[in-house]
Each structure stands twice: as C-alpha cells, then as structure tokens.
Protein backbone atom coordinates (compact mmCIF):
# COMPACT_ATOMS: atom_id res chain seq x y z
CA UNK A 1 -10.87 -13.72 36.61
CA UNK A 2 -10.96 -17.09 35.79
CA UNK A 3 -12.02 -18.82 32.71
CA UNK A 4 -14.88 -21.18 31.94
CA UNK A 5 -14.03 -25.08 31.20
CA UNK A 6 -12.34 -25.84 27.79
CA UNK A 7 -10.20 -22.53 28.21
CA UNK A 8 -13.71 -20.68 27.14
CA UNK A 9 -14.57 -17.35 27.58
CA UNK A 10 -17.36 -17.06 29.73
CA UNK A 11 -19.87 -14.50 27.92
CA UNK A 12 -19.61 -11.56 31.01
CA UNK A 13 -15.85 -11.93 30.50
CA UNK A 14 -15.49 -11.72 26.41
CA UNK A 15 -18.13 -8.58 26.82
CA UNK A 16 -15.87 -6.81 29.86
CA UNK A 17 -12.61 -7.22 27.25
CA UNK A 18 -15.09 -6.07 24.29
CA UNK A 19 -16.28 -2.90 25.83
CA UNK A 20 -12.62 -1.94 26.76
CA UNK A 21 -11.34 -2.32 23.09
CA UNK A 22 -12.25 1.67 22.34
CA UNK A 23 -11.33 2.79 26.05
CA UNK A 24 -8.60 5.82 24.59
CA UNK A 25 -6.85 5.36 28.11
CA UNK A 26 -3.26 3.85 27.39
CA UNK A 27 -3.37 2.04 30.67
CA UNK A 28 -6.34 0.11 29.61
CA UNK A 29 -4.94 -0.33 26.43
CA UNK A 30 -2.48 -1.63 28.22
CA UNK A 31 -4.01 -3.94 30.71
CA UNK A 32 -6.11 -5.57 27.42
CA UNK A 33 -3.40 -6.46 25.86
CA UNK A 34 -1.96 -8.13 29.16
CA UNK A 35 -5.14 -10.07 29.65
CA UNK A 36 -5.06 -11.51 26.07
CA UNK A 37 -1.86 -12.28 26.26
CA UNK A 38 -2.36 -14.20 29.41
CA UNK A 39 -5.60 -15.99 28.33
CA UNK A 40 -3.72 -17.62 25.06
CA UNK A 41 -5.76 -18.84 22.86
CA UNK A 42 -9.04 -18.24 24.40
CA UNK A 43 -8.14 -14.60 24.46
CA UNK A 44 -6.75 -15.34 19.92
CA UNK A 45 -9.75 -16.92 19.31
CA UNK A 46 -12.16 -13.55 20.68
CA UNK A 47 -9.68 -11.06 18.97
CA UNK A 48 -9.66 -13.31 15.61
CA UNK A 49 -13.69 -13.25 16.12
CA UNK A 50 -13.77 -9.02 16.57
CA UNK A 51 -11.39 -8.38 13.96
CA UNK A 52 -13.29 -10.02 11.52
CA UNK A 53 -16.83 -9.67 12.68
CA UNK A 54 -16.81 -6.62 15.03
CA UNK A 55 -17.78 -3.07 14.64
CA UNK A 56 -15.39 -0.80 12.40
CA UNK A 57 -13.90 0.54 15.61
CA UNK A 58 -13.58 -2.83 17.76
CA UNK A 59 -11.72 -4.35 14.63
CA UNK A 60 -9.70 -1.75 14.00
CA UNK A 61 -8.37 -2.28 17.53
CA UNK A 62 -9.23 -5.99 17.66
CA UNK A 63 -6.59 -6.21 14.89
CA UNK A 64 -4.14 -4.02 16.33
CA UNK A 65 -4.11 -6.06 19.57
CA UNK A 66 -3.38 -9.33 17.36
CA UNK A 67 -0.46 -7.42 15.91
CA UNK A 68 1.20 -6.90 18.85
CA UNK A 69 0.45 -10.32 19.58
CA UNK A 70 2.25 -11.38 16.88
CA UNK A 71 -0.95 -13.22 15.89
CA UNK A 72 -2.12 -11.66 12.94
CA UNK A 73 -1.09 -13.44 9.67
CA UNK A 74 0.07 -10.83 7.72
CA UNK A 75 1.30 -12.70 5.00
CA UNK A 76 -1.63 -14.66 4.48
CA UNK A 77 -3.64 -11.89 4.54
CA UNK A 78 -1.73 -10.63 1.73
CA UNK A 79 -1.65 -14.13 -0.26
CA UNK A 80 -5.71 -14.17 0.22
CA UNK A 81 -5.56 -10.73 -1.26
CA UNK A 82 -3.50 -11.98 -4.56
CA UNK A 83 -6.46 -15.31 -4.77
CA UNK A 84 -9.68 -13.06 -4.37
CA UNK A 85 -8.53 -11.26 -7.89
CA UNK A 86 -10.17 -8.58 -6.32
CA UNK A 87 -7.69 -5.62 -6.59
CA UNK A 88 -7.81 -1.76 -5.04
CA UNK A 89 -4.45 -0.26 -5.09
CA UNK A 90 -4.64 1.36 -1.45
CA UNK A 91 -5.78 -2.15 -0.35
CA UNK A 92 -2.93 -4.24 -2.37
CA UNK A 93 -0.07 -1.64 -1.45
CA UNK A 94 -0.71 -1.56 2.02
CA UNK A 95 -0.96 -5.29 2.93
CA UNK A 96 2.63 -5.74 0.49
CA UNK A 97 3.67 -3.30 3.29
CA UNK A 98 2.75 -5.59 6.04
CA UNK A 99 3.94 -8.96 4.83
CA UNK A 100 7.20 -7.48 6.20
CA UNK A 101 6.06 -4.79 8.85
CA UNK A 102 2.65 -6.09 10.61
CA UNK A 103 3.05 -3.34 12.85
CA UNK A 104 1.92 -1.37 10.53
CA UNK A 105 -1.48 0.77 10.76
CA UNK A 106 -3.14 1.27 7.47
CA UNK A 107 -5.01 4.10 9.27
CA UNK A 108 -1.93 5.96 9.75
CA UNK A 109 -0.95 5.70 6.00
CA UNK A 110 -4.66 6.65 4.96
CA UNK A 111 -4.36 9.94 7.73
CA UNK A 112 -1.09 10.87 5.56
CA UNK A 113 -2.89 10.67 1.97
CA UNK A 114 -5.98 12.16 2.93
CA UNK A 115 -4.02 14.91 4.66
CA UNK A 116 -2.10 15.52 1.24
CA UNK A 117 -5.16 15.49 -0.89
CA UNK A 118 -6.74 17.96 1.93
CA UNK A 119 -4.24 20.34 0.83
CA UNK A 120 -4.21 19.81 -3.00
CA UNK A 121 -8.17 20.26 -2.64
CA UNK A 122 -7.37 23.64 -1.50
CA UNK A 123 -5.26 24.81 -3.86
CA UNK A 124 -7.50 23.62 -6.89
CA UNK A 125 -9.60 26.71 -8.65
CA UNK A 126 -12.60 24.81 -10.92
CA UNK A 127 -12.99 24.33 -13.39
CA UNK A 128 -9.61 23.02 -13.82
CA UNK A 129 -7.99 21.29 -16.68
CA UNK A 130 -6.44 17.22 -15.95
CA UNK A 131 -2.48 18.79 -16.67
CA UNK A 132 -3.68 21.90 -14.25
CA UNK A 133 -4.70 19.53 -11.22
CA UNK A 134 -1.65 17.41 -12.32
CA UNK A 135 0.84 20.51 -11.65
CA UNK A 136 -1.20 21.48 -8.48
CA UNK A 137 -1.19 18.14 -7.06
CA UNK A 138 3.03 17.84 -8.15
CA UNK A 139 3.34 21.48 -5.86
CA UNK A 140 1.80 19.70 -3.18
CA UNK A 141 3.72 16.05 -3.34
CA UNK A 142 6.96 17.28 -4.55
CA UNK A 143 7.74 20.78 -3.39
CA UNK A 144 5.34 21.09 0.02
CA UNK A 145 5.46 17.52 1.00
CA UNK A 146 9.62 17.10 -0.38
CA UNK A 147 9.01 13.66 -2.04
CA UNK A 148 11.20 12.78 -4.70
CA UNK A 149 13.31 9.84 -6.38
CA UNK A 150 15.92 8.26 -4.28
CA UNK A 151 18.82 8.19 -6.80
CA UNK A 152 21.28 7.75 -4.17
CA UNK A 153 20.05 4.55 -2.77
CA UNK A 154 17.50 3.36 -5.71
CA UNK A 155 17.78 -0.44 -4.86
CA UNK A 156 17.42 -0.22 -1.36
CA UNK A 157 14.27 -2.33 -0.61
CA UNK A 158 12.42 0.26 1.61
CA UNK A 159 12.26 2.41 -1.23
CA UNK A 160 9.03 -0.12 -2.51
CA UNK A 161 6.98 -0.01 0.74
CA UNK A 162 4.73 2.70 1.18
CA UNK A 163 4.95 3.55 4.50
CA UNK A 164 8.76 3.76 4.20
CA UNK A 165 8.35 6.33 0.77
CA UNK A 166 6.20 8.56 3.71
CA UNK A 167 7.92 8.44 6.28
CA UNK A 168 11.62 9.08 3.94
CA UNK A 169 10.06 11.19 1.50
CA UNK A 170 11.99 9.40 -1.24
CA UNK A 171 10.71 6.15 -3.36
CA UNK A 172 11.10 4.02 -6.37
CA UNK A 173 8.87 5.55 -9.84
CA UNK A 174 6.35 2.93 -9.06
CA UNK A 175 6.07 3.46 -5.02
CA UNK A 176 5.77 7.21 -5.91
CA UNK A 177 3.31 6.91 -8.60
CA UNK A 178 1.72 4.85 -6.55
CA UNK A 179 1.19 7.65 -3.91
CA UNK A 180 0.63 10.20 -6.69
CA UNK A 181 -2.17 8.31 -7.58
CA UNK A 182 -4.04 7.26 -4.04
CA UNK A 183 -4.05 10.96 -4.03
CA UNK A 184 -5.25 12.09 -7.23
CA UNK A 185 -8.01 9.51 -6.69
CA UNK A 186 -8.82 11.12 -3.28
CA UNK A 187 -9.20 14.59 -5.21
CA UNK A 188 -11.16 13.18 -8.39
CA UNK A 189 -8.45 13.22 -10.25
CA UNK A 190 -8.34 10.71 -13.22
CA UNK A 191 -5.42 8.68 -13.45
CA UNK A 192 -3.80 5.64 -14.32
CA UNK A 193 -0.44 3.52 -13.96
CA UNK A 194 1.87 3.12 -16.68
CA UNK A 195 4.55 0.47 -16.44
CA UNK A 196 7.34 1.09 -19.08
CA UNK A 197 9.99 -1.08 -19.39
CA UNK A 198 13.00 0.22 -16.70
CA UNK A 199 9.94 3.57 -15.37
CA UNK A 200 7.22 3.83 -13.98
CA UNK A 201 5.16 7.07 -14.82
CA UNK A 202 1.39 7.90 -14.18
CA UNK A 203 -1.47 8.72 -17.07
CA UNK A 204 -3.96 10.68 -18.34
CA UNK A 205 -6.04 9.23 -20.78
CA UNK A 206 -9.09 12.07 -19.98
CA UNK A 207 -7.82 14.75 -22.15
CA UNK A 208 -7.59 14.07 -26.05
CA UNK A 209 -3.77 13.38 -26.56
CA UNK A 210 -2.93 11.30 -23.78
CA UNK A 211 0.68 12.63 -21.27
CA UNK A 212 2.14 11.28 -18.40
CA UNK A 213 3.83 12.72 -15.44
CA UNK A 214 7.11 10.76 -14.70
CA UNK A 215 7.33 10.79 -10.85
CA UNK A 216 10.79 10.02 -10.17
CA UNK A 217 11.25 13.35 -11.74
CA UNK A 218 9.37 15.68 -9.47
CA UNK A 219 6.16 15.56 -12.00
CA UNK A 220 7.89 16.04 -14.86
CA UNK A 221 5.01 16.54 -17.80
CA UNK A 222 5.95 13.93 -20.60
CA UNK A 223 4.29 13.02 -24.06
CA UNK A 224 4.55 10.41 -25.30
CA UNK A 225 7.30 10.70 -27.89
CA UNK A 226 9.52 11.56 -25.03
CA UNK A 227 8.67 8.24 -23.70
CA UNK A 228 9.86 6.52 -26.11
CA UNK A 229 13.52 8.95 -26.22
CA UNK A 230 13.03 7.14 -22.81
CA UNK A 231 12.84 3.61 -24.17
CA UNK A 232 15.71 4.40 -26.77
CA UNK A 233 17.98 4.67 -23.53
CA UNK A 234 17.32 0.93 -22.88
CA UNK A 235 17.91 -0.30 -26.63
CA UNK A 236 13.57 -1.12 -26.83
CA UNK A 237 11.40 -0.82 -29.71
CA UNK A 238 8.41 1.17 -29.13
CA UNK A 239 5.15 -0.88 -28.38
CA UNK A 240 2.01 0.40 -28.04
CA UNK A 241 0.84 -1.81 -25.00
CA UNK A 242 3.80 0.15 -22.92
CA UNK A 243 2.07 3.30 -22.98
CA UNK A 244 -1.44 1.95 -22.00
CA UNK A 245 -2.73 1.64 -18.27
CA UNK A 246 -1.78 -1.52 -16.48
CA UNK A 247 -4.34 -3.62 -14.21
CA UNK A 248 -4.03 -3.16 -10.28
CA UNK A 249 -3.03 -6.70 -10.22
CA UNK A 250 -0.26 -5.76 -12.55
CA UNK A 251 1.09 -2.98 -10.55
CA UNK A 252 0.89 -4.93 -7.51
CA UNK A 253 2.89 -7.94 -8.85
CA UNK A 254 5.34 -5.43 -9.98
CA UNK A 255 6.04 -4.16 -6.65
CA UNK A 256 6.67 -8.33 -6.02
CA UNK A 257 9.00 -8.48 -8.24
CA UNK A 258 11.06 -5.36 -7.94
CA UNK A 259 11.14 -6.80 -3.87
CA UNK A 260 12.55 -10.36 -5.35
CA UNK A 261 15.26 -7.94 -7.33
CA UNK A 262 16.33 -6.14 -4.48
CA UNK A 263 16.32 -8.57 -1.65
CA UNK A 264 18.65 -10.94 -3.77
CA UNK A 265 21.04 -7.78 -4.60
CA UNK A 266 20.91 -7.19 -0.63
CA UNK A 267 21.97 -10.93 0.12
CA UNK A 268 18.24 -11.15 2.06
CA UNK A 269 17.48 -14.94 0.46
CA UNK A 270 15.02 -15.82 2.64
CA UNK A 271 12.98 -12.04 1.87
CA UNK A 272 13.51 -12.76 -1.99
CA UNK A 273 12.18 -16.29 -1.82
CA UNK A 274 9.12 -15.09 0.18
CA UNK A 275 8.39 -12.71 -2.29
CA UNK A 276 9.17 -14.85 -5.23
CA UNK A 277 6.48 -16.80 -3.84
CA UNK A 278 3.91 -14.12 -4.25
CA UNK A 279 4.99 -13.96 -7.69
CA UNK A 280 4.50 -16.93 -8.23
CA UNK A 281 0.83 -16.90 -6.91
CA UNK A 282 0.32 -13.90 -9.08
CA UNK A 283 1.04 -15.78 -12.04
CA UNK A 284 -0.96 -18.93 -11.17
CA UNK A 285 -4.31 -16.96 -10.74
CA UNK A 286 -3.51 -14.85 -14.24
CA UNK A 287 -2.83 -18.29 -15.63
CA UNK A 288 -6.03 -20.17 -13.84
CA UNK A 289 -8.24 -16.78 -15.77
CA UNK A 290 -7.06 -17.57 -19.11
C-alpha cells in the first residue's frame, strides 16, 4: 500500500487502519501495529488524531497502539493534568502511574476496582451505617483481597504506584487509602483523604463525630484522639487542619513528593528530579490561584 504525496494518508487507507482498530484478532492487532510503525509519522499523526478525537473504543486502542509505539507522552499528559487544576483522584493516580510505566492500561486498573467494589456491594445489607460499610468494605480489601502495609520494604518506590499496590497487594498509607477510597466511591460510600503528618488515613465526616480508618493497619477504626497519640509519636502539636479532608490536588502532589523521597534514598537522581519537577508545577499553579 503506498502512501499519498507529503507522506499523507490517503482517506481509503486511514479508514482500512480505522476499521481494524477493534478487530479482537491478535494477528490483526498485530499487523496494525506493524503498519504504523512502518508508515512513521503519517501512521503518529492518524493514531494522535483517534486517540483524541475517536470513538471511546478506537481511542482506547488508538492510545494503546501509541504506547507501544513509544509515542504517547506520558509525562506530559500527566503535567497537563497538574495545569488544568481539574482534579479526580482515579484520573490523577493513574496518569502518576504512567509517567513511569506508559504501558500501563487504566482499563485494567478500573476492571480491578470495580471488581472489588462488585464484591463489597454484595456483602452490604441496607440500610447500613458509614463505620458498617467501612468494616465490610475493610473484609473485602484487607482479608479477601490480602492488601496490607508493606512494613518490610516501606520506601521502596513501587509501593506509591497504583498498579504496583494491585498487583503486590502491599502499599504505602496514602497508595492504600487511595484504593480504599476509588472503592468506597464506586459503592456510595462517603469518604475523604486525610493527610497527617508521617500517615495517611481515610475519613468520615457523614456521621456526627467524625473517625478514620488508618489503612496501613488493615482498617483499623480510629477517633480522633487516637490520632493525635499518633502525632505524639512524631513530637507534633495537635492542629486542627490535620484532621480535615485534603484537596485531590493535595493528595496527588503528595504522592510527588513521597516519589522525590524515595527515588533520592534509592540513588534514582534522574527519577527524583523528574518528579521534583512535578512538584514544582504543583506549587506554581497553587501559587498562580492565590
């Protein structure tokens, strides 16, 4: 097939490729990828076009084609994400996953949490009480599922991308909390982040006196006065804005800088820098709001 002048597409070409991008068949999965790889950047310029413009299902794959490409800016994507100001946790986490790991599929991640929140659905007799969902949904994530603190390896950096916390089981209190909640959300649960100082527990602000479930510890219930035993450990005085729910932004930026933390304790510059960087643009848009 050859192309038309200008390394173009000719239209009966681009609509072939286009009406193969949801053919199941890996061999023509296969032989797609082939042909946009041999086309260049006639071939970049119709996947860049689909991903962004096509239907959900000739994106989807539009955009997995560009991964394995290696043509999908991944860390641009997230960087646009940190300037729109614009924050959704699922969205946030799973873009900080792909800075690193563009191979990865968000659909596969959502297929996980919707499969967890499947099962907490089912175990949930209405009308339930907020701490009664909270200790269903901690059976499910904790005891069925076997996710838990990784106190053996707690500065490793996988333990802050999401896919990783699946796929191990094990996580940081913010990566976990940060599953804990995708799911609760997915169940009408209402919850919220919490970022204390040196922990990072999950909310509920629904139910008169406010507790928290500290996710590191398998779902452990916690008021607040044990909170602040908690914040006694690390020589803080109480403040009232620890205990309060923190912006998505917040908790995303977080996640930035725990990365920064544990890439320079690993000897990864170059990883630390690049994160330091989104830091960095984090605090230039707070700063441009105020």
């Amino acid at each position: 097939m050859k192309e038309a002048p200008g390394n173009a597409l000719k239209p009966a070409h681009a609509q072939a490729l286009v009406a193969l991008l949801d053919d199941p068949a890996p061999t023509v999965q296969a032989a797609l990828l082939e042909e946009f790889a041999r086309l260049g950047e006639a071939g970049a310029v119709l996947l860049r076009q689909l991903a962004e413009e096509g239907a959900p299902a000739q994106s989807e794959a539009a955009r997995r084609h560009r991964r394995r490409l290696g043509a999908e800016d991944t860390q641009g994507a997230f960087l646009r994400f940190i300037r729109s100001t614009s924050y959704e946790l699922e969205t946030g986490s799973i873009l900080l996953d792909r800075t690193l790991y563009p191979h990865v599929e968000p659909s596969q991640i959502c297929t996980v949490l919707d499969e967890i929140a499947r099962r907490v659905k089912q175990l949930l007799i209405k009308p339930a009480t907020p701490a009664e969902q909270c200790r269903v949904l901690n059976r499910v994530l904790f005891h069925e599922y076997g996710f838990r603190g990784d106190q053996e390896d707690f500065y490793h950096p996988h333990n802050c991308f999401m896919h990783k916390v699946i796929e191990r089981r094990r996580g940081l209190p913010i990566s976990l909390a940060i599953i804990y909640l995708l799911v609760a959300y997915r169940c009408g649960i209402e919850l919220e982040p919490v970022g204390l100082p040196g922990r990072f527990v999950v909310g509920c602000f629904t139910a008169g006196e406010p507790f928290y479930i500290d996710v590191f510890e398998g779902g452990a219930f916690r008021s607040r006065a044990d909170l602040e035993v908690l914040l006694d450990n690390f020589e803080l005085p109480p403040d009232d804005s620890y205990f309060l729910p923190l912006s998505v932004g917040d908790v995303i930026l977080r996640c930035c800088r725990n990365l920064v933390n544990q890439f320079t304790r690993a000897h990864q510059a170059e990883k630390a820098k690049l994160f330091a960087h989104f830091v960095h643009e984090f605090e230039s848009v707070y700063q441009g709001q105020n």
